[in-house]
C-alpha atoms as a PDB file:
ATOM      1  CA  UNK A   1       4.891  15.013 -11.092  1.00  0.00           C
ATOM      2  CA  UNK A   2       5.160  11.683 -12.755  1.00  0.00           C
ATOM      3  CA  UNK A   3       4.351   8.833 -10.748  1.00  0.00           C
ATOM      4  CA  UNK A   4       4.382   5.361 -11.262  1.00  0.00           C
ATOM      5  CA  UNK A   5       1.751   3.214  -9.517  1.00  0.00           C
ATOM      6  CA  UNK A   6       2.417  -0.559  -8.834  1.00  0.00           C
ATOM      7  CA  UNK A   7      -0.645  -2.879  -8.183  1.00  0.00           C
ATOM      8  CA  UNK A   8      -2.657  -0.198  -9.790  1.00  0.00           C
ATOM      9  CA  UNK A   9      -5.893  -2.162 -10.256  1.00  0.00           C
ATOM     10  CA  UNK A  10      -6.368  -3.048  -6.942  1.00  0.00           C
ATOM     11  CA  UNK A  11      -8.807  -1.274  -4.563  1.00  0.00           C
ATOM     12  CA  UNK A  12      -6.389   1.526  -3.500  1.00  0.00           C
ATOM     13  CA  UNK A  13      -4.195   1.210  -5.877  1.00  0.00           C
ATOM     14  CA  UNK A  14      -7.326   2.589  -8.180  1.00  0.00           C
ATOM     15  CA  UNK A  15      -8.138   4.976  -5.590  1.00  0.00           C
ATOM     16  CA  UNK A  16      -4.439   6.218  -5.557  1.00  0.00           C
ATOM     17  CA  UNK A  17      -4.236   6.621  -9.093  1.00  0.00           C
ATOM     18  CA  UNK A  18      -7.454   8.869  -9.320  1.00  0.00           C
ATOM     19  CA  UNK A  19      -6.748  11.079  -6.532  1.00  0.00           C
ATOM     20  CA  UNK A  20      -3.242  11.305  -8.094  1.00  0.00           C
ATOM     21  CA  UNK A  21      -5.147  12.463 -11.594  1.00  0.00           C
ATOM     22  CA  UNK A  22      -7.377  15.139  -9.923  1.00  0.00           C
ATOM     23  CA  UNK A  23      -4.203  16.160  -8.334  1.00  0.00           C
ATOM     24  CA  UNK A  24      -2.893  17.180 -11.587  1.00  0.00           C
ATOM     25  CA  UNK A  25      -0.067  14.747 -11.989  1.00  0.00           C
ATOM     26  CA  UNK A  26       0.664  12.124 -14.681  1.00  0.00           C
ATOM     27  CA  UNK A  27       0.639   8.829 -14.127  1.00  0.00           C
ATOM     28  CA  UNK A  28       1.743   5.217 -14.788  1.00  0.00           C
ATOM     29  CA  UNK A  29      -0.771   2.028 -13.638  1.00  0.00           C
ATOM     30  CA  UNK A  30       0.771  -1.061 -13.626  1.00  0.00           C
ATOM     31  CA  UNK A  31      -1.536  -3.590 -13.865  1.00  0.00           C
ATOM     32  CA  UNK A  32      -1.283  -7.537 -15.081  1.00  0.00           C
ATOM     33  CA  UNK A  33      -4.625  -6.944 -16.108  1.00  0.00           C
ATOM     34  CA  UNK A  34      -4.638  -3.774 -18.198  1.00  0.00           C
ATOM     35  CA  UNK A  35      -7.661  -4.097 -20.582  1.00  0.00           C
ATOM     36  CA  UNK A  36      -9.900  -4.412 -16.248  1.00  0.00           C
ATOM     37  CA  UNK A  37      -8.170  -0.991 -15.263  1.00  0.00           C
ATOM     38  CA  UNK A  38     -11.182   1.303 -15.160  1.00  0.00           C
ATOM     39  CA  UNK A  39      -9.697   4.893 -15.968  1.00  0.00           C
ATOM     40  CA  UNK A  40      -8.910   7.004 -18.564  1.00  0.00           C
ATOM     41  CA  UNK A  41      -7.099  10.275 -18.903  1.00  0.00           C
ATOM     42  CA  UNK A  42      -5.058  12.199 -21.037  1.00  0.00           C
ATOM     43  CA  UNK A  43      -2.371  12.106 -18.484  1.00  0.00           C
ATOM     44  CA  UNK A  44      -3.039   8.393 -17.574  1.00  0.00           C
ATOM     45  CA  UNK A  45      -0.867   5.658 -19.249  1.00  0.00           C
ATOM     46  CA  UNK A  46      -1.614   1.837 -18.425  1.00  0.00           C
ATOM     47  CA  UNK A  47       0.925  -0.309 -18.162  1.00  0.00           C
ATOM     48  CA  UNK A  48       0.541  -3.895 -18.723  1.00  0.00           C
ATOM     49  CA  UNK A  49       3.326  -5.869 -16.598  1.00  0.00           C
ATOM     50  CA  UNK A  50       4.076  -8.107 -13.753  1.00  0.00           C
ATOM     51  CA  UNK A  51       6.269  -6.465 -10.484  1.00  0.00           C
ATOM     52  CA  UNK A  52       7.821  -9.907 -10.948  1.00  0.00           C
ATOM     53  CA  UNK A  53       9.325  -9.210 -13.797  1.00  0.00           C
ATOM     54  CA  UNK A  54      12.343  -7.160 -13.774  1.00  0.00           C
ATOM     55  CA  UNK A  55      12.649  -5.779 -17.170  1.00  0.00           C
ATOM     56  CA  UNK A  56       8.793  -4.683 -17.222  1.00  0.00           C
ATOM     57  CA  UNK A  57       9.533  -3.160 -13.742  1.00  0.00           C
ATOM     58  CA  UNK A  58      12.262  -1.512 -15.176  1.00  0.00           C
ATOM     59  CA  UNK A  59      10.581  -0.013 -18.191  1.00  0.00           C
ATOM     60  CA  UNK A  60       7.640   0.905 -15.534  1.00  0.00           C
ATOM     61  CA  UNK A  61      10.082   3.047 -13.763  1.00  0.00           C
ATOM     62  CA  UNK A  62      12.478   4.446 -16.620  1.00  0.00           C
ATOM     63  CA  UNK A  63      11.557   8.563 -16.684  1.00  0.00           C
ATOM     64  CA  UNK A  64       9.256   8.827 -13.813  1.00  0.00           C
ATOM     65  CA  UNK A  65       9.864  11.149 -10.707  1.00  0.00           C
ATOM     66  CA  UNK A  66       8.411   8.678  -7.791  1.00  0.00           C
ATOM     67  CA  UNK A  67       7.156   5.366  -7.367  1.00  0.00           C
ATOM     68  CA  UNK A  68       4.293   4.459  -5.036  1.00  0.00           C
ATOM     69  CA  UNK A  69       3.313   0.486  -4.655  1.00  0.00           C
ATOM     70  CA  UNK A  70      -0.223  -0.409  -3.471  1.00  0.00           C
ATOM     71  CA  UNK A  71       0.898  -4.309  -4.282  1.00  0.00           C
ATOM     72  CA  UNK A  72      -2.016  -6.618  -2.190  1.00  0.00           C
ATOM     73  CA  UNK A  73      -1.994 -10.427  -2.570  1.00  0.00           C
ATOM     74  CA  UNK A  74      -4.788 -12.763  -0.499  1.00  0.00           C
ATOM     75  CA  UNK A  75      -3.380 -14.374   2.493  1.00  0.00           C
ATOM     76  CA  UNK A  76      -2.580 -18.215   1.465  1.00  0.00           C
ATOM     77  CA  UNK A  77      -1.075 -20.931   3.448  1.00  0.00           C
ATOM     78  CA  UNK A  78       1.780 -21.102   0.827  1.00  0.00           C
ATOM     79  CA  UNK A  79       5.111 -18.973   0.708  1.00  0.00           C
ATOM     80  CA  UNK A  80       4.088 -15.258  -0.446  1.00  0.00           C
ATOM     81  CA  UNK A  81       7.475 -13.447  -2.348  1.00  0.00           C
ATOM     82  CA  UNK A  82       5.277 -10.839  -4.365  1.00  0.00           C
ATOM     83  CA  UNK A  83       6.362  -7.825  -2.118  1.00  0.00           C
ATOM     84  CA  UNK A  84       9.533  -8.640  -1.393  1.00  0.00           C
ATOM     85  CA  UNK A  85      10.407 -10.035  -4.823  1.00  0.00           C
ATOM     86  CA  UNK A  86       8.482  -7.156  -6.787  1.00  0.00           C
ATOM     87  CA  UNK A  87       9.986  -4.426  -4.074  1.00  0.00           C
ATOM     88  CA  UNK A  88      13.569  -5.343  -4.740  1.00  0.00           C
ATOM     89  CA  UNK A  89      12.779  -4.943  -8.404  1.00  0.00           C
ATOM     90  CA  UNK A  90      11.159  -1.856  -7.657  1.00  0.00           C
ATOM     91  CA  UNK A  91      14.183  -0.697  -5.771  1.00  0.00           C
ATOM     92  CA  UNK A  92      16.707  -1.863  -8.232  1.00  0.00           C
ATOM     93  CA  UNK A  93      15.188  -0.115 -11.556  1.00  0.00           C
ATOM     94  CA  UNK A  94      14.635   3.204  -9.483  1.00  0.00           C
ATOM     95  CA  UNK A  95      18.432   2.989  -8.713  1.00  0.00           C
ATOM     96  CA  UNK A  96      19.405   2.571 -12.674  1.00  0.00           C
ATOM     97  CA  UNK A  97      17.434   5.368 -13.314  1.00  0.00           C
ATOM     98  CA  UNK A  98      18.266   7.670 -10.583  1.00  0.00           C
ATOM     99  CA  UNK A  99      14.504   7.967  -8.812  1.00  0.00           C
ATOM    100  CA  UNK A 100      14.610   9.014  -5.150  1.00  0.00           C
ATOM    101  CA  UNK A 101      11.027   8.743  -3.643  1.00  0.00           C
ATOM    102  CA  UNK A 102       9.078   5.715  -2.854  1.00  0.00           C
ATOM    103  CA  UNK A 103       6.667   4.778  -0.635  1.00  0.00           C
ATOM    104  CA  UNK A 104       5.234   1.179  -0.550  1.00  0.00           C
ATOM    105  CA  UNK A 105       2.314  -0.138   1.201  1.00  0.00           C
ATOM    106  CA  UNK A 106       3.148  -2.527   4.351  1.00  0.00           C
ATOM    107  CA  UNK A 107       0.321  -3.129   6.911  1.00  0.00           C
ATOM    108  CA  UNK A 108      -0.094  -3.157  10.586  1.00  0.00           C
ATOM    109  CA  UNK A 109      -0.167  -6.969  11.336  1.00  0.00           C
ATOM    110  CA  UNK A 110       3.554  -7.185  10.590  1.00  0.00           C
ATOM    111  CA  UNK A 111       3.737  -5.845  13.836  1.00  0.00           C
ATOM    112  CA  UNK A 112       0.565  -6.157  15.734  1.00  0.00           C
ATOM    113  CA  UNK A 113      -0.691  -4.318  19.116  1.00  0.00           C
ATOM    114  CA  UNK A 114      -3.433  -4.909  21.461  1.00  0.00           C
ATOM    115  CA  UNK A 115      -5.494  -1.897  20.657  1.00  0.00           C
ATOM    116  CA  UNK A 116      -7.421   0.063  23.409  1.00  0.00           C
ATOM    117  CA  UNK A 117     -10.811   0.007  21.738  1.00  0.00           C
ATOM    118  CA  UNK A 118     -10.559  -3.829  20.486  1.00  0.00           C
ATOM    119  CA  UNK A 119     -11.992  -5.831  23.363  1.00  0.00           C
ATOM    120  CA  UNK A 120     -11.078  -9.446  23.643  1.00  0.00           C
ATOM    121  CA  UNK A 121     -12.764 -10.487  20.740  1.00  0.00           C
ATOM    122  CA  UNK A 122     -10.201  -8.638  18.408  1.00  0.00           C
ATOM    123  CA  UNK A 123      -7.321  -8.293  20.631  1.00  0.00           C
ATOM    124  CA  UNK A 124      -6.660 -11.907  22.016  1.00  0.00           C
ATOM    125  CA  UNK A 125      -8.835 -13.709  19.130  1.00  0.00           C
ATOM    126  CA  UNK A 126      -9.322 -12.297  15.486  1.00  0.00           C
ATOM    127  CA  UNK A 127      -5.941 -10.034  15.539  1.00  0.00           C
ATOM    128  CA  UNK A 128      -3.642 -13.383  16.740  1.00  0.00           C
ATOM    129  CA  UNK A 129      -5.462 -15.303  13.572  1.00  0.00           C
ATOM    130  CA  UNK A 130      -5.454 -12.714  11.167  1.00  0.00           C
ATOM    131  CA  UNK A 131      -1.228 -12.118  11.518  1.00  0.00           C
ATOM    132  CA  UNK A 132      -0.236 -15.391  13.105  1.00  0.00           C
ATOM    133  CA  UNK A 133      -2.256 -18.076  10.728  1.00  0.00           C
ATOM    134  CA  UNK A 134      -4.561 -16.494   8.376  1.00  0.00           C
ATOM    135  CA  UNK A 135      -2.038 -14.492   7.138  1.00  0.00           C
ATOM    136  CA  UNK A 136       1.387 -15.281   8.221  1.00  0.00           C
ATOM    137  CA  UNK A 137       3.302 -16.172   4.934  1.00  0.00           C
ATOM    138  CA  UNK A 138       1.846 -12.625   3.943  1.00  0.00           C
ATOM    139  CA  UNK A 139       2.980 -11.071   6.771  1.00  0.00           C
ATOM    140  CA  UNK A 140       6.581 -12.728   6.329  1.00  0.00           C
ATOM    141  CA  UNK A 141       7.071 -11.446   3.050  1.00  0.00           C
ATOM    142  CA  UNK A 142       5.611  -7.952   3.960  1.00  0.00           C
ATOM    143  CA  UNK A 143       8.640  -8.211   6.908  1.00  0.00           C
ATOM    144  CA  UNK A 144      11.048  -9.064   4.344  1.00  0.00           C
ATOM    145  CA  UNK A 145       9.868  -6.114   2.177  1.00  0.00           C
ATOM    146  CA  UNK A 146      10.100  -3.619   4.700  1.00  0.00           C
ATOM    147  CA  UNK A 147      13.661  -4.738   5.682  1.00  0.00           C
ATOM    148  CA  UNK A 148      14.927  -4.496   2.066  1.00  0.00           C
ATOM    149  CA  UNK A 149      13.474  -1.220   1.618  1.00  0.00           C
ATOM    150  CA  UNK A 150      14.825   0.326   5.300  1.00  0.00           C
ATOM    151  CA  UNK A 151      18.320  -0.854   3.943  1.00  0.00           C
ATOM    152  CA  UNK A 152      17.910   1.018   0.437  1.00  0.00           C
ATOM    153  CA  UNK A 153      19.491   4.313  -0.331  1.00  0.00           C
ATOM    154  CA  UNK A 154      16.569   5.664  -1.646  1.00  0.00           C
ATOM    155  CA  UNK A 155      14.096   8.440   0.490  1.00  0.00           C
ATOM    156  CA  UNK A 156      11.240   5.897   1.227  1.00  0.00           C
ATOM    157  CA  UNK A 157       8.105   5.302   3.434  1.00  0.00           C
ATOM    158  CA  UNK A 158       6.715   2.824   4.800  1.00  0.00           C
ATOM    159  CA  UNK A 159       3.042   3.090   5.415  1.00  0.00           C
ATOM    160  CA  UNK A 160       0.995   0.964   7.185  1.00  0.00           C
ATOM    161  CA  UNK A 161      -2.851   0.953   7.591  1.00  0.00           C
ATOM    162  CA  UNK A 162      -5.054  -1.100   9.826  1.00  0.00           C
ATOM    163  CA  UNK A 163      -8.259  -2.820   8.483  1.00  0.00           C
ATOM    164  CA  UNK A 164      -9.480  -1.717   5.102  1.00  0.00           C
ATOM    165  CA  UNK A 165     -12.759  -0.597   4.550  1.00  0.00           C
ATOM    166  CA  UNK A 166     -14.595   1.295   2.177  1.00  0.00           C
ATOM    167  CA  UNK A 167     -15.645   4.642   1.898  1.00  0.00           C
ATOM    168  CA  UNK A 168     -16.266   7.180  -1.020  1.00  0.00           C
ATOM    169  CA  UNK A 169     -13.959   9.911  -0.346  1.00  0.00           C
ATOM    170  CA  UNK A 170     -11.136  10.973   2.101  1.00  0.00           C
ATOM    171  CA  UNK A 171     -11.369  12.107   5.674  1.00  0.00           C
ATOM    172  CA  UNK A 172      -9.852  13.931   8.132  1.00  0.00           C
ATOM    173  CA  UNK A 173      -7.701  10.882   8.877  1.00  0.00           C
ATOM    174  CA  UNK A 174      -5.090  10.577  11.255  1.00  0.00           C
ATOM    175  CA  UNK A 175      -1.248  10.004  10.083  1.00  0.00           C
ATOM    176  CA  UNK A 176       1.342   9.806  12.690  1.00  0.00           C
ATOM    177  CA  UNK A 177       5.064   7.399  12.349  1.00  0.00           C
ATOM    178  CA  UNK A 178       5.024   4.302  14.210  1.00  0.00           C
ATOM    179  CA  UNK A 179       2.269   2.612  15.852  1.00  0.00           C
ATOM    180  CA  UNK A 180      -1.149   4.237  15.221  1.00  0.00           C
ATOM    181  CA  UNK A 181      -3.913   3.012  18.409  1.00  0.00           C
ATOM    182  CA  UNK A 182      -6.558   2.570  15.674  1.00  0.00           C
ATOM    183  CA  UNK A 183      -8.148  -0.770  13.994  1.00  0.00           C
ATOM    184  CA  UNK A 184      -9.330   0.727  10.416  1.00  0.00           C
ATOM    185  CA  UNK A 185      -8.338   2.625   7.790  1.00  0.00           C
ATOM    186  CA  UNK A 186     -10.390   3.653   4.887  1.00  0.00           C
ATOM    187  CA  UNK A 187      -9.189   3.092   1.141  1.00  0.00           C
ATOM    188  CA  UNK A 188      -9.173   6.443   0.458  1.00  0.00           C
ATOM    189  CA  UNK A 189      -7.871   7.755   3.125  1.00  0.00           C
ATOM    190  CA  UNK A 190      -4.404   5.372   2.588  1.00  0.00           C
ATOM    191  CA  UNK A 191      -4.149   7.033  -0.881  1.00  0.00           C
ATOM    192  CA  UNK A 192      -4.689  10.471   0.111  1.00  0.00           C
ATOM    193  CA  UNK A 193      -2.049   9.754   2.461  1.00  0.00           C
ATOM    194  CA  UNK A 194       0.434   8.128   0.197  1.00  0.00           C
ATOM    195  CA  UNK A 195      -0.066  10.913  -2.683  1.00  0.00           C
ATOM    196  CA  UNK A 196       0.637  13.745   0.573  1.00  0.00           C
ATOM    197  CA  UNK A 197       3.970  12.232   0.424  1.00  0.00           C
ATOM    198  CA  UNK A 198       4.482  13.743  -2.499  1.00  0.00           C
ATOM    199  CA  UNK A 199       4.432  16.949  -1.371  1.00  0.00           C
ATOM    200  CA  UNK A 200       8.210  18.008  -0.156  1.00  0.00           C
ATOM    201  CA  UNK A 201      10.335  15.413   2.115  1.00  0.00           C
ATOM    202  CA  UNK A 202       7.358  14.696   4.552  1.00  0.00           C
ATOM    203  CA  UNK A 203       7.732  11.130   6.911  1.00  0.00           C
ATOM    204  CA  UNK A 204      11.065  10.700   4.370  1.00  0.00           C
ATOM    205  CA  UNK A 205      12.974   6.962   6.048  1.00  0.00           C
ATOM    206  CA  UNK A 206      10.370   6.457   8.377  1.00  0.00           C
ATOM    207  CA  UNK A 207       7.422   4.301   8.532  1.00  0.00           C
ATOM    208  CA  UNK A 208       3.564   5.797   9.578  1.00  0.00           C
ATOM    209  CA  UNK A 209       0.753   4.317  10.546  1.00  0.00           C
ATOM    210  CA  UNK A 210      -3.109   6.175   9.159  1.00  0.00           C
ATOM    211  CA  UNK A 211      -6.183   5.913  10.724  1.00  0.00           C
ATOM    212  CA  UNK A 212      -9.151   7.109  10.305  1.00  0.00           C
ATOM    213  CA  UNK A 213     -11.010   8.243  13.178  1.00  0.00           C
ATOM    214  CA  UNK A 214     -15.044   8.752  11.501  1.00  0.00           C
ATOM    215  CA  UNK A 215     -17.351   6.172   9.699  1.00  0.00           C
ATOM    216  CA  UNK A 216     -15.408   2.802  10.737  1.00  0.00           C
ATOM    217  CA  UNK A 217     -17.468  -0.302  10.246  1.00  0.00           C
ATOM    218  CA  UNK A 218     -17.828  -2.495  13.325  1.00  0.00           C
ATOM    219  CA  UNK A 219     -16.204  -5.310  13.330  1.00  0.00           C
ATOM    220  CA  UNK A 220     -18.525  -7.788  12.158  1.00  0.00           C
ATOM    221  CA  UNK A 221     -19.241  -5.620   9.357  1.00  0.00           C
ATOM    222  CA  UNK A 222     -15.839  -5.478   8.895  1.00  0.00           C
ATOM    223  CA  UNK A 223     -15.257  -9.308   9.155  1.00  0.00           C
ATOM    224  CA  UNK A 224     -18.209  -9.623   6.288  1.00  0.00           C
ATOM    225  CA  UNK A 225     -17.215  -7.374   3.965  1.00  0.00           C
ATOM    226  CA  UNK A 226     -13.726  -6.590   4.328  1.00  0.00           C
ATOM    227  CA  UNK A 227     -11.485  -9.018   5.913  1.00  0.00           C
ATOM    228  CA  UNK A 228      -9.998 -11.693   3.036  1.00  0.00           C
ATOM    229  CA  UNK A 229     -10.280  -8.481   0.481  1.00  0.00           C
ATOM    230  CA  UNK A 230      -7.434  -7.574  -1.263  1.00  0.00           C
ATOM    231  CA  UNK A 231      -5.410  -3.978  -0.994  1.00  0.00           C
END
């Protein structure tokens, strides 16, 4: 299959892209910074260009078969538009060019649970900053994005992980729609999970959480190594 890859040279997105290369298919990286994408492969091309920019998007899309997004931006106190500005140009060139399948990255904290295992610490302390002040105008703009890609015509999914975290390879994660009772989710494991969507009309309008269930960090590893890292 050919598959383009928005936000490409970020942490999944690079993960995404190689898993999608070992699976055999061909594949477009978008990147703004092309020359710092680490790959290479016959069946990899690089694509200088910014999801801002409609006529790169465009040209991005034109001749593919799906379109995944991995798009991450740092949480800042100012307005955020790059996923809901960059989606709806996403959305738009896939239409012109008569692409079906897409599948975009959200995130859990646009709408946030108590979860059983987080204690008060996370539950009534870290998870309030995180989505209501750390990262609000990011979560805004992720809510916008969602809503303009429920209302598309196009067979989409949503996916949302918890707290990313590192690890080297994919696991037995756990993938179910709606709200997943879990507080990490490994890099890998999000791009195995977008790439599965691939296969057939799996999850096709509806939005899953993944989890995985082995290996999380705890959380003050996670707060030290993980938490103002980008997608």
């Amino acid at each position: 299959m050919r598959i383009t890859i928005f936000g490409a040279n970020g942490l999944t997105g690079r993960l995404l892209a190689d898993q999608a290369l070992s699976a055999g298919h061909h594949v477009t990286a978008v990147t703004r910074a092309p020359d710092a994408f680490p790959l290479r492969h016959d069946r990899l091309r690089v694509v200088g260009a910014d999801v801002l920019d409609p006529a790169a998007v465009d040209a991005a899309v034109a001749g593919r078969d799906a379109v995944l997004s991995t798009l991450g931006v740092p949480a800042a106190k100012e307005p955020v538009h790059t996923y809901s500005t960059g989606t709806s140009h996403i959305v738009a060139a896939m239409r012109r060019h008569g692409l079906r399948r897409l599948a975009v990255v959200s995130s859990s904290g646009v709408d946030p649970h108590p979860y059983s295992d987080g204690g008060v610490l996370f539950n009534r302390v870290l998870l309030p900053y995180v989505t209501r002040v750390l990262g609000r105008t990011l979560y805004d703009d992720m809510r916008r994005m969602e809503a303009l890609v429920r209302a598309s015509d196009l067979d989409w999914t949503i996916v949302r992980p918890s707290g990313l975290y590192h690890l080297p390879s994919p696991t037995d994660h756990t993938v179910v729609e709606g709200h997943a009772d879990g507080r990490f989710t490994a890099r890998a494991d999000l791009a195995a999970s977008m790439l599965a969507l691939l296969d057939g009309d799996r999850h096709v309008r509806s939005t899953i959480s993944v989890i995985t269930t082995v290996d999380n960090p705890t959380l003050l590893q996670w707060v030290r190594q993980e938490a103002l890292t980008r997608n």
